[in-house]
N, C-alpha and C. Protein backbone atom coordinates (compact mmCIF):
# COMPACT_ATOMS: atom_id res chain seq x y z
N UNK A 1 27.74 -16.20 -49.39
CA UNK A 1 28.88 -16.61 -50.18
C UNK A 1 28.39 -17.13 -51.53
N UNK A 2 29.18 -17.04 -52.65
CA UNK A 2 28.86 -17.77 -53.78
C UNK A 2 30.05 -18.56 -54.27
N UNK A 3 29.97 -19.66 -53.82
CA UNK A 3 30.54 -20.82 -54.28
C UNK A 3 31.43 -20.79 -55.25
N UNK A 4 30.03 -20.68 -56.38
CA UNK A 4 30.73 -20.86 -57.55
C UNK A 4 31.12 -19.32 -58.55
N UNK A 5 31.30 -18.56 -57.77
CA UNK A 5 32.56 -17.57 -58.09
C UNK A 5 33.54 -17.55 -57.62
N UNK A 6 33.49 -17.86 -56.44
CA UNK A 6 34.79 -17.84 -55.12
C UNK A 6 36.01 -18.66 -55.87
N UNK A 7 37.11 -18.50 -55.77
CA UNK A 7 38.23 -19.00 -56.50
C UNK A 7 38.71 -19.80 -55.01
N UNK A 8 39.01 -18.74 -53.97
CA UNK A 8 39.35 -19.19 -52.74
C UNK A 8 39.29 -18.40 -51.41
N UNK A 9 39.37 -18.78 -50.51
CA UNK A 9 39.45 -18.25 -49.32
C UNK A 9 40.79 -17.72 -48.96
N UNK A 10 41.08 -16.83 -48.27
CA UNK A 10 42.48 -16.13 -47.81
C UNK A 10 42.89 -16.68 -46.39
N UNK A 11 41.48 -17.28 -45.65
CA UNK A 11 41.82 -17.60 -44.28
C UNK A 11 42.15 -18.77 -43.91
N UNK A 12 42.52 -19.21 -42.60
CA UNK A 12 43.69 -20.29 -42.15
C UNK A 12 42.16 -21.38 -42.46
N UNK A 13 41.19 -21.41 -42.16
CA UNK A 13 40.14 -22.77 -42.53
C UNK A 13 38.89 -22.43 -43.85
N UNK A 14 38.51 -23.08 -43.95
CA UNK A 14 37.52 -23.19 -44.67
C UNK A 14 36.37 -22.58 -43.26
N UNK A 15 35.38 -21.58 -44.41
CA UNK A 15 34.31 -21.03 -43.69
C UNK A 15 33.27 -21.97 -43.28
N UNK A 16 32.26 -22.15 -41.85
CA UNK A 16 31.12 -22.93 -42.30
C UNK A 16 30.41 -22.16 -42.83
N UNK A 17 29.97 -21.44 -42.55
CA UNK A 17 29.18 -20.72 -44.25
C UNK A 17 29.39 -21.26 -45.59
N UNK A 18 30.57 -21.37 -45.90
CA UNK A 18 30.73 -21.71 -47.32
C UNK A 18 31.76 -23.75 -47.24
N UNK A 19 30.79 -24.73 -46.51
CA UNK A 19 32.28 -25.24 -46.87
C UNK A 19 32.67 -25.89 -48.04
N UNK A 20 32.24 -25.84 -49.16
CA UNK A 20 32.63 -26.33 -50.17
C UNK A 20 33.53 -25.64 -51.00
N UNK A 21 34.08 -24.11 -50.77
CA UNK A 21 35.10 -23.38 -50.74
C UNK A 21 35.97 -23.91 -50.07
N UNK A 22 37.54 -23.90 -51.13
CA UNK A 22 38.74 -24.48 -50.44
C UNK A 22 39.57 -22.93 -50.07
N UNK A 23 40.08 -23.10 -49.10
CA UNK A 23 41.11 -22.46 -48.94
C UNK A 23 42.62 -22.30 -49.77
N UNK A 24 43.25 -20.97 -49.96
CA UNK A 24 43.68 -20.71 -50.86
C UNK A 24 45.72 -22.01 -50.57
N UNK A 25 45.55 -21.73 -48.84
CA UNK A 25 46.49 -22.36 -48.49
C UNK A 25 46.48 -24.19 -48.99
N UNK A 26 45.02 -24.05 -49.31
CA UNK A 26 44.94 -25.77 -49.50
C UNK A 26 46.09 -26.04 -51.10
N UNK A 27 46.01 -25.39 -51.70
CA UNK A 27 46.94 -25.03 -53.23
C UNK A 27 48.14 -24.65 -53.06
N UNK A 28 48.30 -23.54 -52.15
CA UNK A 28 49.26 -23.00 -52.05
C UNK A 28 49.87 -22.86 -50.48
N UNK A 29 50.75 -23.36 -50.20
CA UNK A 29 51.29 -23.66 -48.98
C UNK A 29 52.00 -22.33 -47.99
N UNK A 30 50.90 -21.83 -46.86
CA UNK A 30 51.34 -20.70 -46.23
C UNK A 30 50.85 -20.08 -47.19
N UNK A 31 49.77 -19.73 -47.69
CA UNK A 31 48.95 -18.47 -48.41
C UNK A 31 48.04 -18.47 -47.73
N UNK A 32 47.79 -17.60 -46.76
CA UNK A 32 47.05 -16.97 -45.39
C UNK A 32 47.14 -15.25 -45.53
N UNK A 33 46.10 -14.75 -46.17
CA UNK A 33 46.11 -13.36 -45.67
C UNK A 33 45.14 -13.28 -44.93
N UNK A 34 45.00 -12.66 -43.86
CA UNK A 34 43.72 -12.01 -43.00
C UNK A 34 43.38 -10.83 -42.55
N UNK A 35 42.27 -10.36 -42.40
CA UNK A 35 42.00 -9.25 -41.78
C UNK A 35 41.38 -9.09 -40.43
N UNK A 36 42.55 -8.70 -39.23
CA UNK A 36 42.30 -9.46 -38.12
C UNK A 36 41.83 -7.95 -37.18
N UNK A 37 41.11 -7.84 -36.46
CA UNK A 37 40.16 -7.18 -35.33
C UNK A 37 40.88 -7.38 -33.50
N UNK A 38 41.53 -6.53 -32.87
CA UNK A 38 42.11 -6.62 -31.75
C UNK A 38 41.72 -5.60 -31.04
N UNK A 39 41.73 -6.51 -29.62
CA UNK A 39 41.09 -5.06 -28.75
C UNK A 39 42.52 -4.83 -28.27
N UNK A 40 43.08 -3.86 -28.27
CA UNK A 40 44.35 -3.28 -27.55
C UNK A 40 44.23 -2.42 -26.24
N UNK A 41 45.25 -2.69 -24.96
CA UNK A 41 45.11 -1.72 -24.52
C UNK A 41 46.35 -0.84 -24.33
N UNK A 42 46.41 0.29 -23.67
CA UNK A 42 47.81 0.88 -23.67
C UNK A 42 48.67 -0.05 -22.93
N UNK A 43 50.04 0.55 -23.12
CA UNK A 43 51.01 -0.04 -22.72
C UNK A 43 51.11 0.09 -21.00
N UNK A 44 51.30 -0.50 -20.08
CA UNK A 44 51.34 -0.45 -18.78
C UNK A 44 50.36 -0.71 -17.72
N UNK A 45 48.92 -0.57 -18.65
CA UNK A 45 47.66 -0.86 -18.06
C UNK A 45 47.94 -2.14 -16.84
N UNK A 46 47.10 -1.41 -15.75
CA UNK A 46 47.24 -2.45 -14.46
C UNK A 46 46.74 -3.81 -15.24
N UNK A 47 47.28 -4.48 -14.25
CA UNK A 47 47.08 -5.90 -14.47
C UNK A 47 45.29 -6.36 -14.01
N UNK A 48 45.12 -5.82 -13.05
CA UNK A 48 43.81 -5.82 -12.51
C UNK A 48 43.15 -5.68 -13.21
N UNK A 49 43.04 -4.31 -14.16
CA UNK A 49 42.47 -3.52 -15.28
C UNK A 49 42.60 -4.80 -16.61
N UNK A 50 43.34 -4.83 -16.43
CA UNK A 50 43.67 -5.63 -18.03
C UNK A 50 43.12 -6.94 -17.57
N UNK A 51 42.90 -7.66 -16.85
CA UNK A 51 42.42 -9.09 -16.18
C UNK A 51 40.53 -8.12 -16.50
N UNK A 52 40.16 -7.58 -16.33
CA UNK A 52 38.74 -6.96 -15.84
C UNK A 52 37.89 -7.19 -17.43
N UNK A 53 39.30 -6.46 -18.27
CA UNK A 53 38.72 -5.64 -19.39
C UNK A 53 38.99 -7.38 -20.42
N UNK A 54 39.80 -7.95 -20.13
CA UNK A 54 39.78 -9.31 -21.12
C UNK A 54 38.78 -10.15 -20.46
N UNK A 55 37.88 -10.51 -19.15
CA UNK A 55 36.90 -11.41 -19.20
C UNK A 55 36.24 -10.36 -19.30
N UNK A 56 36.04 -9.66 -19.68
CA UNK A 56 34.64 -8.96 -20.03
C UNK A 56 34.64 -9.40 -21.56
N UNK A 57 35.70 -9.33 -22.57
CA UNK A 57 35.33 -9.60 -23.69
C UNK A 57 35.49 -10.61 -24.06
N UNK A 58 36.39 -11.80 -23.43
CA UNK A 58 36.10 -13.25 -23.47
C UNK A 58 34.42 -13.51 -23.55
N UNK A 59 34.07 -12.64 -22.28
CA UNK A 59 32.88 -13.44 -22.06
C UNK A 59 31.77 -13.11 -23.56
N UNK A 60 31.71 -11.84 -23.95
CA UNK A 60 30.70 -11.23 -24.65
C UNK A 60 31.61 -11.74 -26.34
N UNK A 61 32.26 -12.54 -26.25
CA UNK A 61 32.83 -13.02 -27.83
C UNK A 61 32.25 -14.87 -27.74
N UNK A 62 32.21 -14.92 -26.26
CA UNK A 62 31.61 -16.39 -26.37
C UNK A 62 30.26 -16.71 -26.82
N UNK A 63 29.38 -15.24 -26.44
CA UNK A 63 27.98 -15.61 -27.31
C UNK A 63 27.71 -15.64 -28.46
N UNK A 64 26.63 -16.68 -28.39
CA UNK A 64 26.71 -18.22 -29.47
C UNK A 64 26.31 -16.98 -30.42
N UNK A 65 25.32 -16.12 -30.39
CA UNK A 65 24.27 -15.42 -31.52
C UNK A 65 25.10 -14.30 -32.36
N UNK A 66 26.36 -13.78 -31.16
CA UNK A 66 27.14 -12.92 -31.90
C UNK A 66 28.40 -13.77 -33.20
N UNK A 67 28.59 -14.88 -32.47
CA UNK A 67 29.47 -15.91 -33.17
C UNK A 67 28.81 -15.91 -34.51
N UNK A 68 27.39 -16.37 -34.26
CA UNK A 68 26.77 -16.85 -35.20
C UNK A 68 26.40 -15.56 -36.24
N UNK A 69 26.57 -14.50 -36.14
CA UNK A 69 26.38 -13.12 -36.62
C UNK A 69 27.35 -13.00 -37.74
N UNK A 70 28.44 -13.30 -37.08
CA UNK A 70 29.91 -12.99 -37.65
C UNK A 70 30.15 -14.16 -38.50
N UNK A 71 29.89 -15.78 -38.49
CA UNK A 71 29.88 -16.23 -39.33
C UNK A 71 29.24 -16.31 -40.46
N UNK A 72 27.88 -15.67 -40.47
CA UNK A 72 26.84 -15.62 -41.49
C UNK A 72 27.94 -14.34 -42.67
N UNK A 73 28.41 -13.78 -42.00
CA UNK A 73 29.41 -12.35 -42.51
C UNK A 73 30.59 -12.91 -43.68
N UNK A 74 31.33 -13.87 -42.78
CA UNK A 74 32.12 -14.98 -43.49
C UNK A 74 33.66 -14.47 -42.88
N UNK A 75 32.94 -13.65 -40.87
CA UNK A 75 34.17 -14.05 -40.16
C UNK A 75 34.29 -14.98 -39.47
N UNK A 76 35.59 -14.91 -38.68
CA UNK A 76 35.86 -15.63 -37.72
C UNK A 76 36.16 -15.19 -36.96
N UNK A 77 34.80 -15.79 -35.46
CA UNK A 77 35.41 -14.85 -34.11
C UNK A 77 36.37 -15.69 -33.22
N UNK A 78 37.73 -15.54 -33.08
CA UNK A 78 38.81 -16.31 -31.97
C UNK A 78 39.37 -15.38 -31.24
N UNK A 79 39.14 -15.97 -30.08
CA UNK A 79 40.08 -15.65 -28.61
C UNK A 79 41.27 -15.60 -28.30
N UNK A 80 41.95 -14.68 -28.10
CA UNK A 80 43.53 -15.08 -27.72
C UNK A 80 43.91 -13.90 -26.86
N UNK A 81 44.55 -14.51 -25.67
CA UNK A 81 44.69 -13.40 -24.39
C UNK A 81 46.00 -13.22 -24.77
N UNK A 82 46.16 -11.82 -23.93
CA UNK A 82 47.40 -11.18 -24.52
C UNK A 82 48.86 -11.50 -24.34
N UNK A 83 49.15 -12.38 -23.93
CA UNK A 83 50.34 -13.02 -24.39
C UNK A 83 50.23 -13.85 -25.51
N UNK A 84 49.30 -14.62 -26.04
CA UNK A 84 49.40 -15.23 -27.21
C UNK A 84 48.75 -14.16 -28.29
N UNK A 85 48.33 -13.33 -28.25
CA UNK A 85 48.09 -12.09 -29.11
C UNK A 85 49.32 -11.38 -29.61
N UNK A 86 49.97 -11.30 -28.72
CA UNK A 86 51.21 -10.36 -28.66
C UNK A 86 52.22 -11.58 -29.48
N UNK A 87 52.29 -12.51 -28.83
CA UNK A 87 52.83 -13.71 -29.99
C UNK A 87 52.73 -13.45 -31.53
N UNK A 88 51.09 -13.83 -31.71
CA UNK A 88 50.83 -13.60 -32.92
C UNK A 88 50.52 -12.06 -33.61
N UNK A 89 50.95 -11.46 -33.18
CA UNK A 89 51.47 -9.76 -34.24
C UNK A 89 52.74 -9.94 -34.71
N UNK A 90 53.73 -10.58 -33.15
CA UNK A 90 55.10 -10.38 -33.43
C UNK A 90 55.64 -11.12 -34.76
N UNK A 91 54.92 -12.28 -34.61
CA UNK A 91 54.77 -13.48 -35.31
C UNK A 91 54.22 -12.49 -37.03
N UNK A 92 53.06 -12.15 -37.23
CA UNK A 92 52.89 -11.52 -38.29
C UNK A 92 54.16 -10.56 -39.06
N UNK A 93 54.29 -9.66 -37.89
CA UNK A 93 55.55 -8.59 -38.41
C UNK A 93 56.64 -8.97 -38.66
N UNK A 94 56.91 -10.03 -38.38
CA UNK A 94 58.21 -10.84 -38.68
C UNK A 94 57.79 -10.68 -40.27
N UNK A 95 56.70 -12.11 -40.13
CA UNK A 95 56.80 -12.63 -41.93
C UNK A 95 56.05 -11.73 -42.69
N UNK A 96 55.50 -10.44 -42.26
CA UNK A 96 55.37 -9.23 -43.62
C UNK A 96 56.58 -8.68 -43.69
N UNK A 97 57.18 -8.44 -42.85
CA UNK A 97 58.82 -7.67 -43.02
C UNK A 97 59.54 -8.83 -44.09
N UNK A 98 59.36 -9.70 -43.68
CA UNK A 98 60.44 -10.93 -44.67
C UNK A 98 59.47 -10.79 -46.40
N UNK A 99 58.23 -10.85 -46.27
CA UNK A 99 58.07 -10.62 -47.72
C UNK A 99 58.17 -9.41 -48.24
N UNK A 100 58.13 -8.18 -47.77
CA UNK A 100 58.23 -6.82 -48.23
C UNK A 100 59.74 -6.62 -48.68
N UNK A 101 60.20 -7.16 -47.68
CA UNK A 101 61.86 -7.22 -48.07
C UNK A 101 62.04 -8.34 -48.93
N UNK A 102 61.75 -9.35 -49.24
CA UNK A 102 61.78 -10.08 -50.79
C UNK A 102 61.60 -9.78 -51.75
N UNK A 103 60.44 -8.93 -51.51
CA UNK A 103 60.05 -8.21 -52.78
C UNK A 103 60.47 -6.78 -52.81
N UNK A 104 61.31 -6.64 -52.30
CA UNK A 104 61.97 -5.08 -52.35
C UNK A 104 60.93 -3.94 -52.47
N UNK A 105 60.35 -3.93 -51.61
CA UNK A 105 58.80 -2.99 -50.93
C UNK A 105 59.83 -2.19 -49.78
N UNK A 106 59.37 -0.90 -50.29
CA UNK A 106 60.62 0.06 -49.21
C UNK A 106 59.09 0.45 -48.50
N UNK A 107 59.50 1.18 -47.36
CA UNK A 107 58.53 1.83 -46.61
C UNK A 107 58.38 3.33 -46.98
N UNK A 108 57.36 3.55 -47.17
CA UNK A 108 56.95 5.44 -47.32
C UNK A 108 56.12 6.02 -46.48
C-alpha cells in the first residue's frame, strides 16, 4: 500500500496492512464499495452436500497463512454461511437497485 497516495479505502474497515489509511465511509457516511468473492452452490443442493462443502471451506479460509496472504494483497478474508450470505446479496441488490434507480441507470 502507499499511504501517501491512497486518498481512501472503499471497504467497511481500515486495512491492517495499511492502518493509517482512513476509510472512505469515515468522510462519507455509507460509502462502502467492495469487491466480494463467494463460493455458490446450485440451487437445491442436498443439505448434507452443502453442510460437507461449507466446513470444508470454513475450515481452509481459517488458515492463519492464507489469511495472512490475502491481507498482505489488501483483502479481506470473512466467513458467512449461507443464510447470512444470502442475507447479504439480498441486502446488496436492494441498495444497488435504489442507487441505479436514483440515478436513472436503466439496465442494458
Amino acid at each position: 500500500m502507499y499511504p501517501d497516495r491512497t486518498i481512501g479505502l472503499t471497504s467497511r474497515e481500515r486495512l491492517l496492512s495499511a492502518p493509517a489509511v482512513a476509510t472512505m465511509a469515515e468522510a462519507i457516511p455509507d460509502f462502502i464499495v467492495t469487491n466480494d468473492l463467494f463460493f455458490l452452490a446450485p440451487a437445491g443442493i442436498p443439505s448434507a452436500a452443502l453442510q460437507r462443502v461449507s466446513d470444508a471451506l470454513k475450515a481452509v479460509l481459517a488458515q492463519k497463512d492464507l489469511v495472512q496472504a490475502y491481507l498482505a494483497q489488501g483483502a479481506i478474508v470473512e466467513w458467512a454461511g449461507a443464510d447470512e450470505l444470502a442475507a447479504r446479496i439480498n441486502r446488496d441488490i436492494a441498495r444497488w437497485t435504489s442507487i441505479a434507480k436514483g440515478a436513472s441507470i436503466q439496465p442494458e
